[in-house]
N, C-alpha and C. Protein backbone atom coordinates (compact mmCIF):
# COMPACT_ATOMS: atom_id res chain seq x y z
N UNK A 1 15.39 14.84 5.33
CA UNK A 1 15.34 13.80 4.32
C UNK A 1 15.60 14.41 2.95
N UNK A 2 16.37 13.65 2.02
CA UNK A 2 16.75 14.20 0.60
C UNK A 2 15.74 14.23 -0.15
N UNK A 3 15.75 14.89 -1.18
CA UNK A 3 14.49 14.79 -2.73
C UNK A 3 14.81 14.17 -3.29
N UNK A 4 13.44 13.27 -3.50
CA UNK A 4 13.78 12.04 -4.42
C UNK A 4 12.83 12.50 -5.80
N UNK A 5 13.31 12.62 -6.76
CA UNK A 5 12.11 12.80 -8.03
C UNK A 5 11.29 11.45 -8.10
N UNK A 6 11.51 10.76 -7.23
CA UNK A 6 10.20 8.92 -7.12
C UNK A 6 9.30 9.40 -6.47
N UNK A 7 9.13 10.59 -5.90
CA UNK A 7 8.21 11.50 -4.84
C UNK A 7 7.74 12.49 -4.69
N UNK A 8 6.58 12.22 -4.84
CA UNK A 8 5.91 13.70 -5.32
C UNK A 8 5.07 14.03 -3.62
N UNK A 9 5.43 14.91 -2.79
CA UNK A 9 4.60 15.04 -2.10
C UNK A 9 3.56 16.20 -2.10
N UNK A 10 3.18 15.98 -2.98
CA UNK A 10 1.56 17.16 -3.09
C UNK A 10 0.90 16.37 -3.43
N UNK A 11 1.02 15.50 -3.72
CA UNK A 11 -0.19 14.37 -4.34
C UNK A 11 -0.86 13.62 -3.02
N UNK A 12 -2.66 14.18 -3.49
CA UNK A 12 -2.76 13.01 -2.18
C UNK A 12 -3.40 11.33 -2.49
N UNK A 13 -3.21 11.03 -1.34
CA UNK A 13 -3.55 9.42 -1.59
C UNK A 13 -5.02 9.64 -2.61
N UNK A 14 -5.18 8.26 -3.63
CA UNK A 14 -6.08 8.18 -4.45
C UNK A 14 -7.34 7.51 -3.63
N UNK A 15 -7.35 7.54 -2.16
CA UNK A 15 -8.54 6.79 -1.71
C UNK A 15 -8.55 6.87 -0.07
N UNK A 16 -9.35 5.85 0.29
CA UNK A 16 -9.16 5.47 2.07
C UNK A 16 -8.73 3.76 1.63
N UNK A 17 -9.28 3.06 0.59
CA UNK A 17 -8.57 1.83 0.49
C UNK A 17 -8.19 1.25 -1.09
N UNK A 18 -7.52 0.02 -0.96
CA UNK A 18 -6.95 -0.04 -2.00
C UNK A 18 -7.69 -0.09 -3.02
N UNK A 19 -7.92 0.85 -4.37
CA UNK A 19 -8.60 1.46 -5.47
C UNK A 19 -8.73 0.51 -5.93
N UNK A 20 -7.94 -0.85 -6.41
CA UNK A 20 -8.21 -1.54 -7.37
C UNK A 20 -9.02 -2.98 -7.14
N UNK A 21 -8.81 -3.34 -5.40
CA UNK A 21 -9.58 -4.35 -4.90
C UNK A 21 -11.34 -3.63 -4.64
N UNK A 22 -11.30 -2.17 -4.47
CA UNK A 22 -12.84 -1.36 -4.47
C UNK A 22 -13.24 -1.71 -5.87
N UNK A 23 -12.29 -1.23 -6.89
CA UNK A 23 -13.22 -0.99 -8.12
C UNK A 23 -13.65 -2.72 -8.66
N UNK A 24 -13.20 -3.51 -7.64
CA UNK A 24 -13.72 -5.14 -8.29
C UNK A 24 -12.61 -5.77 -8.81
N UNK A 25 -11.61 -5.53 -8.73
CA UNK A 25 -10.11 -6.23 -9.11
C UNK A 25 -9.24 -7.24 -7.98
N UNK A 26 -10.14 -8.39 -8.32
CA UNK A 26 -9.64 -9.02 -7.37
C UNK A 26 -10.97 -9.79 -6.25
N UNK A 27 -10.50 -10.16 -5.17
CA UNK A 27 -11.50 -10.69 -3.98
C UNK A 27 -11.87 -9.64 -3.39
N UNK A 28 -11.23 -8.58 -3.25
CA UNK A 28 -11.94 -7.27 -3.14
C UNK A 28 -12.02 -6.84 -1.23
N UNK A 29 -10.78 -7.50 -0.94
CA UNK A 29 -10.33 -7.00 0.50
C UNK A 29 -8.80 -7.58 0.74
N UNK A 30 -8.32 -6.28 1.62
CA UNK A 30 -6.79 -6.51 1.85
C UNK A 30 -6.72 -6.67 3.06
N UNK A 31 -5.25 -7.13 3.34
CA UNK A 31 -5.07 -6.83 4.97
C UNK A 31 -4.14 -5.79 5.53
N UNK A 32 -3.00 -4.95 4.16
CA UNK A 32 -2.61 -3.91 4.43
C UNK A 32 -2.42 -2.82 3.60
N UNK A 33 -2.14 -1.87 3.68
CA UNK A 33 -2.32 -0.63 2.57
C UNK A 33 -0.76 -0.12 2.34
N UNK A 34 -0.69 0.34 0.88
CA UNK A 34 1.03 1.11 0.36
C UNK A 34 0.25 2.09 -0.22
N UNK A 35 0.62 3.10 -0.41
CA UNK A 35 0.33 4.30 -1.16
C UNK A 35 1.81 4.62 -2.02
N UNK A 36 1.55 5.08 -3.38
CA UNK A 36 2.28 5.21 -4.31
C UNK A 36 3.26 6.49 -3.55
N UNK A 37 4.65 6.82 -3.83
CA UNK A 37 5.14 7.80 -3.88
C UNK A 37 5.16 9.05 -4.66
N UNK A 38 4.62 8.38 -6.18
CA UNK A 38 5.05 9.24 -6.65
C UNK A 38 3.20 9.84 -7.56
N UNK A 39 2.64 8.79 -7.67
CA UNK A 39 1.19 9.07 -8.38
C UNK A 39 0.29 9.06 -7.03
N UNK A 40 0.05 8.39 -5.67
CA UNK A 40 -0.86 8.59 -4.87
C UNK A 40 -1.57 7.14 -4.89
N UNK A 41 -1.62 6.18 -5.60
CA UNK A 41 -2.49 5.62 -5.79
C UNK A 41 -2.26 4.47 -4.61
N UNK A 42 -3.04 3.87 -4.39
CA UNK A 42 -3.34 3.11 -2.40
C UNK A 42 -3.61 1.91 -3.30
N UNK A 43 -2.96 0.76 -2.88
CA UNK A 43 -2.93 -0.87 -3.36
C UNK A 43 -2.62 -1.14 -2.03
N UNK A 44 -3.57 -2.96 -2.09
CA UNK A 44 -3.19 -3.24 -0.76
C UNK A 44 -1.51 -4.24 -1.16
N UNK A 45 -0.95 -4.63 0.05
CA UNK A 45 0.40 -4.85 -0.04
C UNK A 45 0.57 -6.60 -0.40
N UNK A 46 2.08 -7.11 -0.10
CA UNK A 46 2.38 -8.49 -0.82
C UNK A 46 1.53 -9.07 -0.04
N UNK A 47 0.45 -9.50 1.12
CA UNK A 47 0.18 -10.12 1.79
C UNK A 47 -1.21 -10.48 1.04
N UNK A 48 -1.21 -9.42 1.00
CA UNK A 48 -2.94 -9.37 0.21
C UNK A 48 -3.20 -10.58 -0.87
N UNK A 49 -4.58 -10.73 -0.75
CA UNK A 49 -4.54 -11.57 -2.09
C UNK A 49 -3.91 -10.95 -3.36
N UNK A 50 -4.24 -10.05 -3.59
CA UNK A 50 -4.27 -9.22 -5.33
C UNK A 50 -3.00 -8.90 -5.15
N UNK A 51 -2.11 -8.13 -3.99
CA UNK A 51 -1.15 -7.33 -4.30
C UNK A 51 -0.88 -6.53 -5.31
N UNK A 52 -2.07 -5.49 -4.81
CA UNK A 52 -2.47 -4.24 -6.23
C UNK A 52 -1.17 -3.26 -6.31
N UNK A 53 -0.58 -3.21 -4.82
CA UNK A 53 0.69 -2.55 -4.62
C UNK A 53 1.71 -2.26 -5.62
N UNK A 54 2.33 -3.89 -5.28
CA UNK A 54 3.56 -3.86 -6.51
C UNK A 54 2.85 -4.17 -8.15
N UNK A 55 1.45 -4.76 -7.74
CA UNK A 55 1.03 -4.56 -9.33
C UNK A 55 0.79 -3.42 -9.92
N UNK A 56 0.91 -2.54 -9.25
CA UNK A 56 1.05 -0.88 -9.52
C UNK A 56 2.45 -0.46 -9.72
N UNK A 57 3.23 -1.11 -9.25
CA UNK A 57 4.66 -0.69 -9.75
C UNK A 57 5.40 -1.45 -11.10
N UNK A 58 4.96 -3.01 -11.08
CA UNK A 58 5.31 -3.52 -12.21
C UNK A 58 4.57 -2.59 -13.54
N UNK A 59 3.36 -2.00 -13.63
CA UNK A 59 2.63 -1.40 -14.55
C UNK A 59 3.27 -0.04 -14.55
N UNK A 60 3.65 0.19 -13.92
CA UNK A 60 3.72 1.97 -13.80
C UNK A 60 5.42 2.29 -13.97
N UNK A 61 5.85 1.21 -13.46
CA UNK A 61 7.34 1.99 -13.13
C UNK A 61 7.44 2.69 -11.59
N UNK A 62 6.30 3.06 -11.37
CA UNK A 62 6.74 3.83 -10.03
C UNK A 62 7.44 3.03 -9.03
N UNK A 63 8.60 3.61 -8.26
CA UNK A 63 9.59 2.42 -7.75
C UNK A 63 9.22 2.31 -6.09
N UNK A 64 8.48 3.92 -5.72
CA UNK A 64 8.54 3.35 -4.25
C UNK A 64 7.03 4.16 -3.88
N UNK A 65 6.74 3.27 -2.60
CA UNK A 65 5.51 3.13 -1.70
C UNK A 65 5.79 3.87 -0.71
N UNK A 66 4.48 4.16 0.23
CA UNK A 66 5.03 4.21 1.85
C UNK A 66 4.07 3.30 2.37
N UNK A 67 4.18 3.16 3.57
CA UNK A 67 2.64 2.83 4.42
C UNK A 67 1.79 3.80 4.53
N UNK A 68 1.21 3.10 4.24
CA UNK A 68 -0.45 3.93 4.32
C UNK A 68 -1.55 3.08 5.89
N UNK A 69 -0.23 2.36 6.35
CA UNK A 69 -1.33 1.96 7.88
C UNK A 69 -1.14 3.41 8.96
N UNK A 70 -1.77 3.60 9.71
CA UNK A 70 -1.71 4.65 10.95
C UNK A 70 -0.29 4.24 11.80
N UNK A 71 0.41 5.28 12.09
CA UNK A 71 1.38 4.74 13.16
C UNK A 71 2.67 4.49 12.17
N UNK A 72 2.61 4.11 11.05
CA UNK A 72 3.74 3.68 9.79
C UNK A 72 4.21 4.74 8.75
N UNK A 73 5.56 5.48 8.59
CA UNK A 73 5.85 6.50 8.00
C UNK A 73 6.96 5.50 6.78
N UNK A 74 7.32 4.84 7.14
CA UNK A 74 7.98 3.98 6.33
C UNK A 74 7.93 4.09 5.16
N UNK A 75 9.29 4.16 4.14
CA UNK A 75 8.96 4.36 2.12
C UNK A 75 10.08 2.76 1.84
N UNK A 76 9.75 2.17 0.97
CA UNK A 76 10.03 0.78 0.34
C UNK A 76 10.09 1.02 -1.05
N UNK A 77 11.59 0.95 -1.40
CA UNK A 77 11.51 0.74 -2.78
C UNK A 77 11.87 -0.82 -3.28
N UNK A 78 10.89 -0.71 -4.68
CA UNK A 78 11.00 -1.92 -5.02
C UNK A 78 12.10 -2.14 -5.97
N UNK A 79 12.95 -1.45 -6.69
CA UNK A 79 13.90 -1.72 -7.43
C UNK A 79 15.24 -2.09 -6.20
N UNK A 80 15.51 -1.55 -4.97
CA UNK A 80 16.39 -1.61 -3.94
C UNK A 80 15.88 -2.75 -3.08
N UNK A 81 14.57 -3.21 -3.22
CA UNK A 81 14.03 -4.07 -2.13
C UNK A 81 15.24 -3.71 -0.88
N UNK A 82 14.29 -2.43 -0.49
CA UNK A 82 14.94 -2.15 0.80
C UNK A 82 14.08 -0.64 1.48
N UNK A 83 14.22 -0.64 2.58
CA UNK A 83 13.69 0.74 3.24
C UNK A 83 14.87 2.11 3.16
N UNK A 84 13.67 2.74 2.09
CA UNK A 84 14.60 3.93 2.03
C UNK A 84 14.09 5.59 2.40
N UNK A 85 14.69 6.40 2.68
CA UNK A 85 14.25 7.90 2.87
C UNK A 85 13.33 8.51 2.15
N UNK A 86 12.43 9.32 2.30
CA UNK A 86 11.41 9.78 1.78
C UNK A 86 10.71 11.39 2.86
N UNK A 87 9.99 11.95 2.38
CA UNK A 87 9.73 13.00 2.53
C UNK A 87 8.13 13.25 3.10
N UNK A 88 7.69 14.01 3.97
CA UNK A 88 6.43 13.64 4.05
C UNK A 88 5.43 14.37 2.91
N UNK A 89 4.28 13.20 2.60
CA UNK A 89 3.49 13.18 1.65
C UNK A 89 1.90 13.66 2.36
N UNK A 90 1.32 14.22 1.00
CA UNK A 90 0.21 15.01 1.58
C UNK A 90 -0.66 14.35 2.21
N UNK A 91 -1.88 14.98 2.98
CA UNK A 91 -2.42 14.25 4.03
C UNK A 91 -3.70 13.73 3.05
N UNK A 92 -4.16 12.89 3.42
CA UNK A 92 -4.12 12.16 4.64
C UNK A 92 -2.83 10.85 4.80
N UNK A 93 -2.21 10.67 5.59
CA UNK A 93 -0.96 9.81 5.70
C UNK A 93 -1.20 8.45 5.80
N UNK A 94 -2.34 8.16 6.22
CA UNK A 94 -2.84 6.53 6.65
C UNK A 94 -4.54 6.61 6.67
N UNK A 95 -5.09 5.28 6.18
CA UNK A 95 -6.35 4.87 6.18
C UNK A 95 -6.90 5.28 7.61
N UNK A 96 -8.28 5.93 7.35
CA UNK A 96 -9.35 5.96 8.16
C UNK A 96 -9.23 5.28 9.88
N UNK A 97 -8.72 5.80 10.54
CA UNK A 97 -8.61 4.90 12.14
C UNK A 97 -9.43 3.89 12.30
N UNK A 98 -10.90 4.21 11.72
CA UNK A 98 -12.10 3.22 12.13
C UNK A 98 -12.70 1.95 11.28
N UNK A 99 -11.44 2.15 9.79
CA UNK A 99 -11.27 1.15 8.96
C UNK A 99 -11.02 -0.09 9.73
N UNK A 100 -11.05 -0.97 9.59
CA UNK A 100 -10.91 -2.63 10.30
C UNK A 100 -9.47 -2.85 9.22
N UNK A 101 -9.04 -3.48 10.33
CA UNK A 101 -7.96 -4.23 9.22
C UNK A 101 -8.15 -5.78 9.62
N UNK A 102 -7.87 -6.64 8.48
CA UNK A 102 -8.14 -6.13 7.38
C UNK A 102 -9.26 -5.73 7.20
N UNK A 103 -9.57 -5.41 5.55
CA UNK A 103 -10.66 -4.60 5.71
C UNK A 103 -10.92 -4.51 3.84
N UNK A 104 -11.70 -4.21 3.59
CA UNK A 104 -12.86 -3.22 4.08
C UNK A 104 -13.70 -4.36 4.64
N UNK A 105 -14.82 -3.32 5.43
CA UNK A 105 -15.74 -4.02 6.55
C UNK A 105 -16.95 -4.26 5.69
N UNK A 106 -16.91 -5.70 5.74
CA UNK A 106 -18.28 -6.67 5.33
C UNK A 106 -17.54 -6.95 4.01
N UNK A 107 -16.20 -7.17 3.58
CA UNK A 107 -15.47 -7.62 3.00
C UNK A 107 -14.46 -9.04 2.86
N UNK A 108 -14.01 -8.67 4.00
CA UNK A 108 -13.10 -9.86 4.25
C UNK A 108 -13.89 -11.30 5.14
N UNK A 109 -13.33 -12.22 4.24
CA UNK A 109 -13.61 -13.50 4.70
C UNK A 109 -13.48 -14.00 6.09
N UNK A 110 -14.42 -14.89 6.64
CA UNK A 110 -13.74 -15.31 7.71
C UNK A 110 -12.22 -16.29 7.76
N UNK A 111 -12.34 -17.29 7.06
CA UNK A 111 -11.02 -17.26 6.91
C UNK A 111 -9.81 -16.65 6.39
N UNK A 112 -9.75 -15.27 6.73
CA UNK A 112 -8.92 -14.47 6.28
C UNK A 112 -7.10 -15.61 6.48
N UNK A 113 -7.11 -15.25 7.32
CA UNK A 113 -5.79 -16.31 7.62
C UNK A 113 -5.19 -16.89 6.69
N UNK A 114 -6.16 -18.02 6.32
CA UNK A 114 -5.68 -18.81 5.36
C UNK A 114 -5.32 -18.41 3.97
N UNK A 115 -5.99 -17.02 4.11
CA UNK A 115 -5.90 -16.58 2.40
C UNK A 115 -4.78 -15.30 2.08
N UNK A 116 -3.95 -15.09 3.17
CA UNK A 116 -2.73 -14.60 3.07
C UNK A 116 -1.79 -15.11 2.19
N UNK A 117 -1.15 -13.97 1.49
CA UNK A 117 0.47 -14.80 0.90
C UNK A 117 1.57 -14.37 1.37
N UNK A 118 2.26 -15.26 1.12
CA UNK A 118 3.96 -14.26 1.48
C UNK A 118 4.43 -13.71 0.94
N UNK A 119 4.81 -12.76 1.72
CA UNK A 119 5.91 -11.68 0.94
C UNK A 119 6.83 -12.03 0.37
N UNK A 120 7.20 -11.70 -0.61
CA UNK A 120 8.37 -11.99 -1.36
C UNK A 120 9.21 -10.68 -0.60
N UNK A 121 10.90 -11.32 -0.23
CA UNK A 121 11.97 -10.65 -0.26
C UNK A 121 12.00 -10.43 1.20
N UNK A 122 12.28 -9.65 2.02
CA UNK A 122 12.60 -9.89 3.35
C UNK A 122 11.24 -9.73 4.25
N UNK A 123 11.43 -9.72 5.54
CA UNK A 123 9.68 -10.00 6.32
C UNK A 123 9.59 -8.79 7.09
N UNK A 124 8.90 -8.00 6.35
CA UNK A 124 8.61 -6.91 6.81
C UNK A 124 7.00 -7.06 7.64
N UNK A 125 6.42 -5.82 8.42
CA UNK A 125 5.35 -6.02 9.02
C UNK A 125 4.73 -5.61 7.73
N UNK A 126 3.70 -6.42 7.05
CA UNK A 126 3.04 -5.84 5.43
C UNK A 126 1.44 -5.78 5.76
């Protein structure tokens, strides 16, 4: 995979979940996790209520994510709205196995369902 200067891989993730729905920003549970490329920082994704994700990129500039679910190596940039190459980033690579998704646990509503949004731009698994 090429070097992207959008990617810093020594940086590690800023958490086990998304920093800004923990610190009280928001309803305060997601249903999936992005980790920054280039600062580390873990927002949950467009599905989420908050979508701390790309509200981390509109604020920051930083252009691309990866997954931060287990099993997902995937990088998304948002200026390309598209899946692009990336490099592997320091560990830990994905949230806690025993995290619930969604999650965090004793967080999320029972009607989670209903309180999904859509993704904007094509339908990725988010």
């Amino acid at each position: 995979m090429h070097r992207n200067d959008d990617i810093d891989p020594s940086v590690p993730p800023s958490g086990a979940g998304c920093a800004s729905c923990l610190a009280g920003d928001g309803p305060g549970w997601w249903l999936h996790l992005r980790r920054c490329a280039r600062c580390g920082q873990v927002g949950c994704c467009d599905s989420s209520p908050s979508q701390h994700a790309t509200r981390h990129h509109e604020r920051t500039g930083h252009p691309i994510v990866q997954s931060f679910e287990p099993g997902e190596d995937w990088f998304w940039s948002y200026p390309l709205k598209a899946i692009v190459p990336g490099e592997p980033l320091a560990p830990p690579t994905h949230h806690p196995l025993d995290q619930p998704v969604p999650g965090p646990r004793g967080k999320v509503p029972h009607d989670w369902k209903a309180r999904l949004r859509p993704p904007p731009g094509p339908r990725l698994r988010t």
